[in-house]
N, C-alpha and C. Protein backbone atom coordinates (compact mmCIF):
# COMPACT_ATOMS: atom_id res chain seq x y z
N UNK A 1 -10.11 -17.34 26.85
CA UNK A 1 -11.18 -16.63 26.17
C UNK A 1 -11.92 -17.61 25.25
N UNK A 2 -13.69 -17.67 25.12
CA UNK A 2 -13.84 -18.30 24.36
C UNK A 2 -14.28 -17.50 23.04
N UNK A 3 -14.28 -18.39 22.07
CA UNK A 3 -14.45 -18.05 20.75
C UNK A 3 -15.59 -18.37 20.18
N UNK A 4 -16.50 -17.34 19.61
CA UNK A 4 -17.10 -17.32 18.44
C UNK A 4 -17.41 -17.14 17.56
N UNK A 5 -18.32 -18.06 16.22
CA UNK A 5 -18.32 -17.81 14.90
C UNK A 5 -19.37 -16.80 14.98
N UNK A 6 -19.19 -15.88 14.02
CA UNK A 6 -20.33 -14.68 13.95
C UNK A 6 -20.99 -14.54 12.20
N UNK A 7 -22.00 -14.66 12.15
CA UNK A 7 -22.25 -14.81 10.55
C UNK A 7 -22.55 -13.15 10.34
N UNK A 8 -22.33 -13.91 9.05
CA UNK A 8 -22.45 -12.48 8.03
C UNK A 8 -23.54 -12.32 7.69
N UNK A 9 -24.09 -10.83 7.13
CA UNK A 9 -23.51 -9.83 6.65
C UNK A 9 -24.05 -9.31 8.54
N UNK A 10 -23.15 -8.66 8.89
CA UNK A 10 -23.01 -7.97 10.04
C UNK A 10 -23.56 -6.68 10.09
N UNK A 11 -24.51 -5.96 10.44
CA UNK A 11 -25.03 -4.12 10.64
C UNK A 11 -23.97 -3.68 11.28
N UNK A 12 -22.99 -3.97 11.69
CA UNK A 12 -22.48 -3.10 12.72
C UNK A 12 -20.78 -3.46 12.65
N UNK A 13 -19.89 -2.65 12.28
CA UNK A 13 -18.31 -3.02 11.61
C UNK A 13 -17.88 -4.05 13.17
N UNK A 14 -17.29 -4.92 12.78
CA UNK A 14 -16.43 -6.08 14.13
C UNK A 14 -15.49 -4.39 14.75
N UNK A 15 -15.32 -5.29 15.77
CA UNK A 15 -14.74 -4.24 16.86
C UNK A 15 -12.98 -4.19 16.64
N UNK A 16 -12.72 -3.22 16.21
CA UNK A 16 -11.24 -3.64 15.98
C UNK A 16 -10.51 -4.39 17.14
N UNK A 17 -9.14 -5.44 17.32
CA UNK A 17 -8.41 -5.78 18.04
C UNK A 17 -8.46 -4.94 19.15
N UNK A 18 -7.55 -3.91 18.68
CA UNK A 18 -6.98 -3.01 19.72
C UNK A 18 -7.80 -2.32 20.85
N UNK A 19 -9.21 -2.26 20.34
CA UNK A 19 -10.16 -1.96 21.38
C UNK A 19 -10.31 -2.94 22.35
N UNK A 20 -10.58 -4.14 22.46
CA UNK A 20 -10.28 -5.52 23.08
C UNK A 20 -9.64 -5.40 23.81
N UNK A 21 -8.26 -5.21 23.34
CA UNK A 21 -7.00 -5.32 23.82
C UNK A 21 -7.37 -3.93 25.63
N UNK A 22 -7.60 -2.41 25.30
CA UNK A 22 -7.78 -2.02 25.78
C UNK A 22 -8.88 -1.54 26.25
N UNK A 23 -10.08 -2.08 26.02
CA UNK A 23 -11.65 -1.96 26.91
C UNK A 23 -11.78 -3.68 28.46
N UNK A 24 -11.26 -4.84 27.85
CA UNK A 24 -11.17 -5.79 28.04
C UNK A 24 -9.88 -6.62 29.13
N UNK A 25 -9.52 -6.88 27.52
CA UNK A 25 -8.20 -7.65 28.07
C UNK A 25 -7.00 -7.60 29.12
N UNK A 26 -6.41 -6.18 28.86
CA UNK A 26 -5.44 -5.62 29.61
C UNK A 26 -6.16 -5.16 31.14
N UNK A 27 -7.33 -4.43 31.12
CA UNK A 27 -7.51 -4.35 32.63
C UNK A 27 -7.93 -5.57 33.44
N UNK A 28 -8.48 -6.64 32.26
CA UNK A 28 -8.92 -8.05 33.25
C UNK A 28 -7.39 -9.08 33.61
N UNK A 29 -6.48 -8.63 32.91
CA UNK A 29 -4.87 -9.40 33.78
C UNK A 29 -4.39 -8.01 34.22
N UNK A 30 -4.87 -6.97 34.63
CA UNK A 30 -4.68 -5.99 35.69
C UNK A 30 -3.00 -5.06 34.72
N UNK A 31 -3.03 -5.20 33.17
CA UNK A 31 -1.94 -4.71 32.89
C UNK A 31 -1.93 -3.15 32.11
N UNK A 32 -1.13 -2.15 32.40
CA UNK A 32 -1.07 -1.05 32.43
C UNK A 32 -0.14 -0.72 31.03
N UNK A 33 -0.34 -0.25 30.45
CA UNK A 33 -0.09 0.30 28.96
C UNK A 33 1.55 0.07 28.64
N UNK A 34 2.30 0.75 30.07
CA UNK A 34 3.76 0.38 30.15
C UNK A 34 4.50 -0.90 30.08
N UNK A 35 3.49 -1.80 31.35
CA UNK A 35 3.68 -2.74 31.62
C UNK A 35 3.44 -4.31 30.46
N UNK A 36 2.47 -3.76 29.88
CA UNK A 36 2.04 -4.45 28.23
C UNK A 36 3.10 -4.63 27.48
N UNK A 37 3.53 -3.02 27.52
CA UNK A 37 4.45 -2.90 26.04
C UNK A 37 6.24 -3.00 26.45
N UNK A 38 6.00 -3.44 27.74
CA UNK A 38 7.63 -4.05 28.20
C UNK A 38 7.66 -5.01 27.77
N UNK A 39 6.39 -6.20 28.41
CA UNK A 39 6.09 -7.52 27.75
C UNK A 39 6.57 -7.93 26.99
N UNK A 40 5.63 -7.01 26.02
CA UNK A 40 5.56 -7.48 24.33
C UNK A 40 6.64 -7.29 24.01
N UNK A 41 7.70 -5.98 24.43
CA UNK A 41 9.15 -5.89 23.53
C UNK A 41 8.71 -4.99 22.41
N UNK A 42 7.72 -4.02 22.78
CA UNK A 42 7.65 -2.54 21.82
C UNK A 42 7.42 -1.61 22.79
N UNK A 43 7.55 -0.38 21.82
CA UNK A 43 7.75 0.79 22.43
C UNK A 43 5.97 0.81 22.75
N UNK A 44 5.73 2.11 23.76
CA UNK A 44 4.62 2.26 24.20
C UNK A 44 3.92 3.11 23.27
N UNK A 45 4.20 4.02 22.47
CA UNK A 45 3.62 4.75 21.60
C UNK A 45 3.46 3.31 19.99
N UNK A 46 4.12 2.46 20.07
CA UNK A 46 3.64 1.34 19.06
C UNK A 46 2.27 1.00 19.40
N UNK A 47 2.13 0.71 21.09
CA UNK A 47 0.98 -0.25 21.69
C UNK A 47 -0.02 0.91 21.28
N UNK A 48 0.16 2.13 21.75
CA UNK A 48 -1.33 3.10 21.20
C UNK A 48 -1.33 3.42 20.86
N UNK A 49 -0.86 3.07 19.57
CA UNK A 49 -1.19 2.98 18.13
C UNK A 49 -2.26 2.03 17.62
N UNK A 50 -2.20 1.27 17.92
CA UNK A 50 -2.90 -0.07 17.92
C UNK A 50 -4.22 0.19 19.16
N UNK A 51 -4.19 0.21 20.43
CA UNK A 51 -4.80 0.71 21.36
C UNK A 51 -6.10 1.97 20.56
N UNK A 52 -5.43 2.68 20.02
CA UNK A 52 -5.86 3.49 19.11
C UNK A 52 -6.83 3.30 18.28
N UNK A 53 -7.18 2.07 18.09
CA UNK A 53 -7.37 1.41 16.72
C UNK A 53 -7.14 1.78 15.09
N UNK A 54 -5.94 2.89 15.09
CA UNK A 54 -5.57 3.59 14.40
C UNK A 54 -4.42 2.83 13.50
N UNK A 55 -3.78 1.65 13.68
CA UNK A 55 -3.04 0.72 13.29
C UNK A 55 -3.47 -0.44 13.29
N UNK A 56 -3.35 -1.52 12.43
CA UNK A 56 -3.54 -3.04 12.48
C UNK A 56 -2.84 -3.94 13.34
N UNK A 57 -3.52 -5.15 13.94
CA UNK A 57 -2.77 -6.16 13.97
C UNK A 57 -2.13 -7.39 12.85
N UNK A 58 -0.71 -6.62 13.02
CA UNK A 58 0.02 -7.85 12.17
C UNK A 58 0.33 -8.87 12.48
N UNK A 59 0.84 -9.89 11.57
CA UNK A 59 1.62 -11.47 12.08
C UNK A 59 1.69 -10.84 13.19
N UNK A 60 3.14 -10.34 13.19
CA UNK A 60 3.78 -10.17 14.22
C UNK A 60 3.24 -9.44 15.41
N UNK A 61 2.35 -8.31 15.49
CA UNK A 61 1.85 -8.45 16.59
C UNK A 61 0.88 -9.37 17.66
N UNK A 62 0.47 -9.95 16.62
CA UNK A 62 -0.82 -11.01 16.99
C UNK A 62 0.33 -12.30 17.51
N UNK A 63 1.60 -12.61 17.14
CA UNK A 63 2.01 -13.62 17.58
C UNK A 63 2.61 -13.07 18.70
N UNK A 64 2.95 -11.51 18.77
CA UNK A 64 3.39 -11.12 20.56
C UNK A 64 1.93 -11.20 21.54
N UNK A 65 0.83 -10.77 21.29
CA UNK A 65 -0.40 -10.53 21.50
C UNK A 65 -0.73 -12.34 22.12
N UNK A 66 -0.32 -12.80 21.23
CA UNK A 66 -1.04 -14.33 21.29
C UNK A 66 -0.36 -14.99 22.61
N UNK A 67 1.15 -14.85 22.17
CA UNK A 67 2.02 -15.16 23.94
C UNK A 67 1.97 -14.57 25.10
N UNK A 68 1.23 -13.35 25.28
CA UNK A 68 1.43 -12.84 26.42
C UNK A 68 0.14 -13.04 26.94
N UNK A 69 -1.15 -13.26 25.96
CA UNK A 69 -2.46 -13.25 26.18
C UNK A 69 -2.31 -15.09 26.92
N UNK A 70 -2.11 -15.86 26.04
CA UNK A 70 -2.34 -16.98 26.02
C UNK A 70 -2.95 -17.70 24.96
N UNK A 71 -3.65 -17.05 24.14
CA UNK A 71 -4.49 -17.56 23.48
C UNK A 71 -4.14 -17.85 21.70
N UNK A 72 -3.04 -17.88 21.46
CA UNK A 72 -2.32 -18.03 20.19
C UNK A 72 -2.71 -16.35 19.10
N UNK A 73 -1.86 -17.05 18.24
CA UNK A 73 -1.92 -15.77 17.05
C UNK A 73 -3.59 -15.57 16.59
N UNK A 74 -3.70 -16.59 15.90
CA UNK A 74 -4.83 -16.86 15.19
C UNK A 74 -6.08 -15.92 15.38
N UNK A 75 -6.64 -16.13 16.87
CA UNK A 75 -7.56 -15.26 17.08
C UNK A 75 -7.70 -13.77 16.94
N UNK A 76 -6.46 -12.85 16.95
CA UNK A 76 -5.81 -12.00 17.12
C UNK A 76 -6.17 -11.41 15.71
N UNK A 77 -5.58 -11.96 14.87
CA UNK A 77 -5.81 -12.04 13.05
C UNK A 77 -7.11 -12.24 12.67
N UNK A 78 -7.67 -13.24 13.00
CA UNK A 78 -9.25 -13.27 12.57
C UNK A 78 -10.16 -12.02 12.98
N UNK A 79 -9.56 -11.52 13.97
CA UNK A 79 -10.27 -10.36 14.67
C UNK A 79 -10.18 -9.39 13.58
N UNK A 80 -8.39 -9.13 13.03
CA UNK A 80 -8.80 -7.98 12.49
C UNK A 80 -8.65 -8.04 11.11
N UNK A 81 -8.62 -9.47 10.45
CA UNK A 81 -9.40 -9.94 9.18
C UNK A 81 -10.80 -9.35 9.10
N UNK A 82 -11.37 -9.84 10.15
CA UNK A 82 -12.90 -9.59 9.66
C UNK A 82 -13.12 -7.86 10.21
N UNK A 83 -12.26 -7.08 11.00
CA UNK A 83 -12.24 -5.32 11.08
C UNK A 83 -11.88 -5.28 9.47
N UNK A 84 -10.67 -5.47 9.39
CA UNK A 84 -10.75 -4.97 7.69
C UNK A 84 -11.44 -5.40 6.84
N UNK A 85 -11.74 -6.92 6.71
CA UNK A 85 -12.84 -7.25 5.20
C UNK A 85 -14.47 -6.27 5.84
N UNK A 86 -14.62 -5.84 6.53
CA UNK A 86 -16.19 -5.20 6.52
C UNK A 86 -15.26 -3.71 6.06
N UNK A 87 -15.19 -3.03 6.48
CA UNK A 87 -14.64 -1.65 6.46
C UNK A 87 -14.47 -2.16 5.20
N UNK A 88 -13.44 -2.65 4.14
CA UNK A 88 -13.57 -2.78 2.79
C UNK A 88 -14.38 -2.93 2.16
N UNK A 89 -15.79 -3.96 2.39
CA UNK A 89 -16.54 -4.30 1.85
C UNK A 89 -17.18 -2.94 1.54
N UNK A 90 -17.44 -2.20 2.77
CA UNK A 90 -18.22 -0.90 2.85
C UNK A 90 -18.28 -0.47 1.98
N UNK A 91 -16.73 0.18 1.66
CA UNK A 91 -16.24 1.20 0.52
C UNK A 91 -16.07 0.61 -0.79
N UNK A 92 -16.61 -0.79 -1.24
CA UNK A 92 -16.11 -0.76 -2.19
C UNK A 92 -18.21 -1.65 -2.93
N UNK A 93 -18.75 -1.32 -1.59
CA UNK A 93 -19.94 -1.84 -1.87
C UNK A 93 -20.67 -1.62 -3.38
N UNK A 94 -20.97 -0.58 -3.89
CA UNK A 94 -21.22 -0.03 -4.89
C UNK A 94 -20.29 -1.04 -6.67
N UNK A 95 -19.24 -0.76 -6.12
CA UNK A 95 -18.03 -1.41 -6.88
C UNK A 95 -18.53 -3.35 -7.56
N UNK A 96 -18.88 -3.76 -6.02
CA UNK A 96 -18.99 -4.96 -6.22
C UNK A 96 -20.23 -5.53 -6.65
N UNK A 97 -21.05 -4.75 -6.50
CA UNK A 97 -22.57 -4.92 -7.32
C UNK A 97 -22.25 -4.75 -8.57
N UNK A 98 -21.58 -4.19 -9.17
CA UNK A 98 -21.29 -4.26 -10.57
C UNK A 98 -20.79 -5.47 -11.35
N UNK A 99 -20.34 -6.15 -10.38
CA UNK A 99 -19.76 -7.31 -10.91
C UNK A 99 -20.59 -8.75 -11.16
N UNK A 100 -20.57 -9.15 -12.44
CA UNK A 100 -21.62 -10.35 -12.19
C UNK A 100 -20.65 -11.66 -11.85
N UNK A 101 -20.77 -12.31 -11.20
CA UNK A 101 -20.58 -13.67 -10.96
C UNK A 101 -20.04 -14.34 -11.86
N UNK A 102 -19.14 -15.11 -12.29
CA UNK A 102 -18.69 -16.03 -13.54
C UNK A 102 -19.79 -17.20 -12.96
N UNK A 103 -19.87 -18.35 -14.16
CA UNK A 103 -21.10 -19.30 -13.83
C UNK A 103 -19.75 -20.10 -14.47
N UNK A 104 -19.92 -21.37 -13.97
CA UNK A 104 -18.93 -22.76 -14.43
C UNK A 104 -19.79 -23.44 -15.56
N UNK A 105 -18.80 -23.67 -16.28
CA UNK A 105 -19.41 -24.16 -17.58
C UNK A 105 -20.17 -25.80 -17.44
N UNK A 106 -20.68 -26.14 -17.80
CA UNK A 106 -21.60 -27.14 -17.83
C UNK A 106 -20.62 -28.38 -17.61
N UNK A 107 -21.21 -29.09 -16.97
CA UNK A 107 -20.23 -30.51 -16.58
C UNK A 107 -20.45 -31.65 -18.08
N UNK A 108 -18.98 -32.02 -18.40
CA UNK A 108 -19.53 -32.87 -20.07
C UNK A 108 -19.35 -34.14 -19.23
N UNK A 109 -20.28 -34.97 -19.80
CA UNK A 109 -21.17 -36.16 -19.91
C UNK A 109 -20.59 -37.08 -20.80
C-alpha cells in the first residue's frame, strides 16, 4: 500500500482504520471476517468491533493488523491518530479558541 501525507485542516473527519480494513483491504487479499480474525488470534466479535468503527486501533492491534497486512504497525496508528485528533479537535473547537498562545520570551543578547 502506498502512503500519503494529507495536510491539515481537513473538511471532512480521516476515515477510521476499521473501515479500510473492511471496505478495502480484507476483500482485496480475498479475506472473510472469520478467516481475518483466526489470523490475527481474536475473537470475531473483537474484529467488528473495530470493523464497526465503533472501537480503536491499538498498539496491539495495529501490530497484529501490520503482520498480517504486511505493511507494519505504524501506518495502522497514524490512521487512527489522525481519526481521533480531528473528532477531538471538533469537540473541543470552541475550547481551544479560548486559549492564547504563550509567546517565548525575548532572546538576551
Amino acid at each position: 500500500m502506498t502512503e500519503f501525507d494529507v495536510k491539515r485542516p481537513l473538511a471532512r473527519p480521516p476515515v477510521h482504520p476499521g473501515e479500510i480494513l473492511r471496505e478495502d483491504v480484507f476483500p482485496a487479499l480475498g479475506l472473510s471476517i472469520s478467516e481475518a480474525s483466526r489470523r490475527l488470534g481474536v475473537s470475531r466479535q473483537q474484529l467488528h468491533r473495530i470493523l464497526a468503527c465503533t472501537h480503536p486501533i491499538t498498539v496491539e492491534w495495529a501490530l497484529r493488523i501490520g503482520r498480517l497486512v504486511g505493511n507494519g504497525a505504524g501506518l495502522w496508528l497514524r490512521m487512527q491518530q489522525n481519526h481521533d485528533l480531528w473528532r477531538t479537535e471538533q469537540g473541543l473547537k470552541g475550547e481551544l479558541e479560548k486559549i492564547t498562545p504563550a509567546e517565548a520570551p525575548p532572546a538576551r543578547t
